[in-house]
C-alpha atoms as a PDB file:
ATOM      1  CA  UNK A   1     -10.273  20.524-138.270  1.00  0.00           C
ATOM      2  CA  UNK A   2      -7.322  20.054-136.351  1.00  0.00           C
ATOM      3  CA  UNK A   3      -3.820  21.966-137.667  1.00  0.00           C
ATOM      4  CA  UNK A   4      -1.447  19.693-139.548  1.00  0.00           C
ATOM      5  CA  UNK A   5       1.279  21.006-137.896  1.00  0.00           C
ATOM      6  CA  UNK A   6       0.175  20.087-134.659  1.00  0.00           C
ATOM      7  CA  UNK A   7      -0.864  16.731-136.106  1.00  0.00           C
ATOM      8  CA  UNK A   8       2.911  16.590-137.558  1.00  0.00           C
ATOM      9  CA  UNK A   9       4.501  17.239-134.497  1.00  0.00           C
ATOM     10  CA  UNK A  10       2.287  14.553-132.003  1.00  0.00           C
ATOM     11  CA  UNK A  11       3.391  11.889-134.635  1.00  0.00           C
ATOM     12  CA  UNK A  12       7.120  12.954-134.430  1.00  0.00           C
ATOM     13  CA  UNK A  13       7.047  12.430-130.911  1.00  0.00           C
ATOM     14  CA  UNK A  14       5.082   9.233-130.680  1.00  0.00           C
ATOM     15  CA  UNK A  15       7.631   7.733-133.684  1.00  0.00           C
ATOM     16  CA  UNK A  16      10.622   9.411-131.576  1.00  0.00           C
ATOM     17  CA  UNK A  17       9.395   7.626-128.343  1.00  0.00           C
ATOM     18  CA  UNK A  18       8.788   4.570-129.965  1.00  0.00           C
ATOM     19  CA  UNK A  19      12.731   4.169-130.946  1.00  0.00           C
ATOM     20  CA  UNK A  20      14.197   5.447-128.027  1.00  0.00           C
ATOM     21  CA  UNK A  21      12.026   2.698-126.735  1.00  0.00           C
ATOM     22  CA  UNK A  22      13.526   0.540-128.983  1.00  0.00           C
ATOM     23  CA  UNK A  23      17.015   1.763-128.395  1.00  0.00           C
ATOM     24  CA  UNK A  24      16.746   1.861-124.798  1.00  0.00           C
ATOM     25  CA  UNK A  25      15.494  -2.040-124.172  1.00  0.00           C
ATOM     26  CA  UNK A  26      18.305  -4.141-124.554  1.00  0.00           C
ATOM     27  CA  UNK A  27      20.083  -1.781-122.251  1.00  0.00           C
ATOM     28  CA  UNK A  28      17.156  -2.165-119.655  1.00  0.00           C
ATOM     29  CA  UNK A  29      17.842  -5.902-119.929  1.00  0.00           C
ATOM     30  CA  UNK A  30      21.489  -5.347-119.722  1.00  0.00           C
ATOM     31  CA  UNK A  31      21.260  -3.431-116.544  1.00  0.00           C
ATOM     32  CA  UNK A  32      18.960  -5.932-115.074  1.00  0.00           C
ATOM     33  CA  UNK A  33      21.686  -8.941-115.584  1.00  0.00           C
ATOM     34  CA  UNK A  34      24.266  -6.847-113.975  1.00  0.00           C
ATOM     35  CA  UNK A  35      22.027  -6.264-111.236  1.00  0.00           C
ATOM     36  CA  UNK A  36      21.527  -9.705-110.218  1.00  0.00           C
ATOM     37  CA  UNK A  37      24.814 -10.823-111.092  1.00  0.00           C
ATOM     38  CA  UNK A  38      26.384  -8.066-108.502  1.00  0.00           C
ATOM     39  CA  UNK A  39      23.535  -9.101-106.100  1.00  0.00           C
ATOM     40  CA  UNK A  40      24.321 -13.118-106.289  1.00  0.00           C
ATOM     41  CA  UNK A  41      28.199 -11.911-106.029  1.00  0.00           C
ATOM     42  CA  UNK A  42      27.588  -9.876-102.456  1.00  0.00           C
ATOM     43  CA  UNK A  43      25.940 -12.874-101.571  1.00  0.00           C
ATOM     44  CA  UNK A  44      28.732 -15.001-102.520  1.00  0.00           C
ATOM     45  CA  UNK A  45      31.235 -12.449-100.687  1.00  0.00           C
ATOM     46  CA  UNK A  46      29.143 -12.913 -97.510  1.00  0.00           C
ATOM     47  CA  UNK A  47      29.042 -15.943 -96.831  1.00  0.00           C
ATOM     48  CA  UNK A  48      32.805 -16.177 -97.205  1.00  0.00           C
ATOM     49  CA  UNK A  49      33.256 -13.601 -94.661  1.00  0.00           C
ATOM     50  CA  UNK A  50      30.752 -15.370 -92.243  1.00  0.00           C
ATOM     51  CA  UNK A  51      33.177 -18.701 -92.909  1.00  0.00           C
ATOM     52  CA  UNK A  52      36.036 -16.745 -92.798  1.00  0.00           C
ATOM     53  CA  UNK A  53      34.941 -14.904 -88.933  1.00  0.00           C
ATOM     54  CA  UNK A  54      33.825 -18.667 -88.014  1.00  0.00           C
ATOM     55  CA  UNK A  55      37.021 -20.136 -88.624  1.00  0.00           C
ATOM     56  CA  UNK A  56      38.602 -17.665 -87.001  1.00  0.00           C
ATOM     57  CA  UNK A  57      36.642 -17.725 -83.864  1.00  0.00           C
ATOM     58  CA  UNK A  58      37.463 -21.193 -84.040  1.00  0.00           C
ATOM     59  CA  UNK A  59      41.031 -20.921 -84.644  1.00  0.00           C
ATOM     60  CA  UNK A  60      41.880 -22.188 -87.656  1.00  0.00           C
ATOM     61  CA  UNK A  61      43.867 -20.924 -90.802  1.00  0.00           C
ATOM     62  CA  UNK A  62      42.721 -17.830 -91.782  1.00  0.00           C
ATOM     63  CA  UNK A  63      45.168 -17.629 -94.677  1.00  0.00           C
ATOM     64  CA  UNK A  64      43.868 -19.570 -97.700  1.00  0.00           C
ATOM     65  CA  UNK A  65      44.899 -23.111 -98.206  1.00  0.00           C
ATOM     66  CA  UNK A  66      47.254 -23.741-100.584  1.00  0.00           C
ATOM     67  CA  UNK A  67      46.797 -25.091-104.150  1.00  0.00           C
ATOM     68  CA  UNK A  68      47.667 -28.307-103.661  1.00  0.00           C
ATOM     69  CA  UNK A  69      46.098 -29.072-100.840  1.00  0.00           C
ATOM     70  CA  UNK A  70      43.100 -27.902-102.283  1.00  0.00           C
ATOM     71  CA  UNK A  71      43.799 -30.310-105.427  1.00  0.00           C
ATOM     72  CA  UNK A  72      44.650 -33.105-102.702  1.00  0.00           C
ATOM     73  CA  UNK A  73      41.109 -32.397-101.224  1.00  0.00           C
ATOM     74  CA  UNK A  74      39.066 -32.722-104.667  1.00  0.00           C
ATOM     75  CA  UNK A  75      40.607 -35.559-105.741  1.00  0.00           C
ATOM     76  CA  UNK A  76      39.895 -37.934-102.858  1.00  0.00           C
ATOM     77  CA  UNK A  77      36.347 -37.738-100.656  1.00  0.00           C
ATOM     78  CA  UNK A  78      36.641 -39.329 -97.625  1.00  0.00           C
ATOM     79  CA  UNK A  79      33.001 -41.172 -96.383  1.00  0.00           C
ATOM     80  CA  UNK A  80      32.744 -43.236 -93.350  1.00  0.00           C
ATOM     81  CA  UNK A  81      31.005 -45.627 -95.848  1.00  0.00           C
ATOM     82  CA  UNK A  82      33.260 -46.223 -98.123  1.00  0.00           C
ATOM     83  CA  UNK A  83      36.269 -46.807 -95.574  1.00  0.00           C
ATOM     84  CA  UNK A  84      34.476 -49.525 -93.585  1.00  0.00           C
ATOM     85  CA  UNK A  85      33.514 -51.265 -97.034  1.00  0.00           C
ATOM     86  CA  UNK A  86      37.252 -51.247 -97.759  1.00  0.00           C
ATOM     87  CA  UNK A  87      38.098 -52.509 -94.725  1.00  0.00           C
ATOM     88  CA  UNK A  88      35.482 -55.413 -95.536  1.00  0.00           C
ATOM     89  CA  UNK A  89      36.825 -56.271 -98.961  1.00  0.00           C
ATOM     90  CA  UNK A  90      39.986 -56.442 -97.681  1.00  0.00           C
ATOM     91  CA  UNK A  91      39.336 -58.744 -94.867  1.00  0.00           C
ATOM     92  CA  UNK A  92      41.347 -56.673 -92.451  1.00  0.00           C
ATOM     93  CA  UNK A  93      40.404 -55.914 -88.878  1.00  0.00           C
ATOM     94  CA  UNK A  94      40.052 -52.447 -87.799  1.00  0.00           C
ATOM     95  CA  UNK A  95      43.823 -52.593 -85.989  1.00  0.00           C
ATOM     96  CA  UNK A  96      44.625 -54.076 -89.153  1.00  0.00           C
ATOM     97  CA  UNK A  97      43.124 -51.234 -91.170  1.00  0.00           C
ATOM     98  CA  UNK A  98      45.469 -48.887 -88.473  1.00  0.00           C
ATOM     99  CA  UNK A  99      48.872 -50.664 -89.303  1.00  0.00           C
ATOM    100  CA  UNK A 100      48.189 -49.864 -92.966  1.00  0.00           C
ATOM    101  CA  UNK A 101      47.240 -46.260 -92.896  1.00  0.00           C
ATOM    102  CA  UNK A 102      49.582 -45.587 -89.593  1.00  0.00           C
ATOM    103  CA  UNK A 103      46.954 -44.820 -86.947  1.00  0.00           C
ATOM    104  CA  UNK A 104      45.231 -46.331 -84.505  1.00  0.00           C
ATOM    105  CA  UNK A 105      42.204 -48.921 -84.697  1.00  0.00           C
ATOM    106  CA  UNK A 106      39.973 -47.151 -82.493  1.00  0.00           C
ATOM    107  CA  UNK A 107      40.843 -43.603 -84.934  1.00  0.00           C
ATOM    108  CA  UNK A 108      39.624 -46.144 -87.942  1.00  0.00           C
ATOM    109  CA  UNK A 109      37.047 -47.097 -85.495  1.00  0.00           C
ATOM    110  CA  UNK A 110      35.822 -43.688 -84.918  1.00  0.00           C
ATOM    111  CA  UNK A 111      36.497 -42.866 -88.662  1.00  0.00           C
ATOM    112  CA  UNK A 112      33.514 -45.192 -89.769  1.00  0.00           C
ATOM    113  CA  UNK A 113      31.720 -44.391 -87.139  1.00  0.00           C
ATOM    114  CA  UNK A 114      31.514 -40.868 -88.148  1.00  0.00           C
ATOM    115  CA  UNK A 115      33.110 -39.628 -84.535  1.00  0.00           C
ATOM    116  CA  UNK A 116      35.921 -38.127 -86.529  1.00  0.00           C
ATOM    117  CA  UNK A 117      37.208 -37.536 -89.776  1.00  0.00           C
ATOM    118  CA  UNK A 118      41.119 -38.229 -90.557  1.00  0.00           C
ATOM    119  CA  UNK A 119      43.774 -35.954 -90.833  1.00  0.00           C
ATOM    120  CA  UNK A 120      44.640 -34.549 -94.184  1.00  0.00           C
ATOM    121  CA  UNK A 121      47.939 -36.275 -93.795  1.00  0.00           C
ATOM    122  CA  UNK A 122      46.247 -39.552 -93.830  1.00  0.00           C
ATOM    123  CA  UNK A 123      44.409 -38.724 -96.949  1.00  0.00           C
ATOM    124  CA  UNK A 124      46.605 -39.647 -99.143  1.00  0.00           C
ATOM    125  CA  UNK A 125      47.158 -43.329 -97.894  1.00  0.00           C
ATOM    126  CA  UNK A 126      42.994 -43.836 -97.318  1.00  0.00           C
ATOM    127  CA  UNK A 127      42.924 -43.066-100.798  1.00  0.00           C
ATOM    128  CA  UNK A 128      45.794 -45.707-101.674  1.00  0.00           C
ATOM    129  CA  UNK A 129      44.013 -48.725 -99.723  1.00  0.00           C
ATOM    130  CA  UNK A 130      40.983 -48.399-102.215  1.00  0.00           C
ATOM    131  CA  UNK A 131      43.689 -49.206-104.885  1.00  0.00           C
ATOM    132  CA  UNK A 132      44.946 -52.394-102.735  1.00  0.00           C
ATOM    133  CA  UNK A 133      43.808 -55.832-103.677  1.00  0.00           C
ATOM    134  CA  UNK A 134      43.409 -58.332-100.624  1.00  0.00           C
ATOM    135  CA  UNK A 135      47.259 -60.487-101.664  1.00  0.00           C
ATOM    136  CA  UNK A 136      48.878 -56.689-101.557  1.00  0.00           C
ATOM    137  CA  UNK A 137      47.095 -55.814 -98.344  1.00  0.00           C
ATOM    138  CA  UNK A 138      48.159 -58.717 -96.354  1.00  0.00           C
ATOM    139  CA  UNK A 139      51.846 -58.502 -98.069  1.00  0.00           C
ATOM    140  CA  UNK A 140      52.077 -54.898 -96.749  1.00  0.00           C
ATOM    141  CA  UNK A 141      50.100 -55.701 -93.585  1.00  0.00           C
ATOM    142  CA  UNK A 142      52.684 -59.071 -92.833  1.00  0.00           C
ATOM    143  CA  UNK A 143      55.890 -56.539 -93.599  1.00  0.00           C
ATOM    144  CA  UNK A 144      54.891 -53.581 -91.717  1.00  0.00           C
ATOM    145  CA  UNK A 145      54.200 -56.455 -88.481  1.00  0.00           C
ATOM    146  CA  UNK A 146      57.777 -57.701 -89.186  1.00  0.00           C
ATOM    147  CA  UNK A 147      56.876 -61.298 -90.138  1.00  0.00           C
END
């Protein structure tokens, strides 16, 4: 017959591991989380620096743009689409289009043709023809022509 002492103490230390068990799991889970979370952040920090080195092999800004041309930026989306179905609801040629945003025909040309993309400059006044109705367009069109 086995001692009860030793019987005692094997049940102390199964109960004891049991609740440091216990104890010990939600930090286990814990520490998992903030593995993966530091993980997806070097990731994150990684591919900035590969855009950063890119863009300055390529030599543009390496400074950070500035808030509000970031805020200019999410507000309007330029899309080659969209431009040339402007263009078409307001009847204007592409020369047209030019006079209006104050650039060429052939740059509106090669906007909707996806050659090139437009300036951030010109942003703002792409975004102000979508708010044009065809009487406005024409009115701005026939004073910026001098007629």
């Amino acid at each position: 017959m086995p001692n009860i002492a030793s019987l005692l103490k094997t049940e102390i230390s199964r109960l004891a591991r049991k609740e440091v068990r216990a104890a010990t799991e939600t930090l286990r889970k814990a520490v998992a989380d903030y593995r993966s979370e530091i993980a997806a952040l070097k990731r994150r920090i990684h591919a900035a620096e590969q855009t950063l080195r890119r863009l300055q092999r390529s030599g543009g800004a390496a400074s950070a743009p500035s808030p509000s041309k970031e805020a200019a930026d999410k507000s309007f989306r330029f899309s080659a689409k969209g431009l040339a179905s402007q263009r078409r609801r307001l009847a204007l040629s592409a020369h047209d289009c030019g006079l209006l945003l104050g650039t060429s025909g052939q740059s509106v040309y090669n906007w909707e043709a996806g050659k090139a993309r437009p300036r951030a400059r010109q942003m703002p006044a792409i975004a102000a023809l979508r708010k044009l109705g065809k009487k406005e367009a024409s009115a701005m069109l026939a004073s910026r022509r001098g007629t």
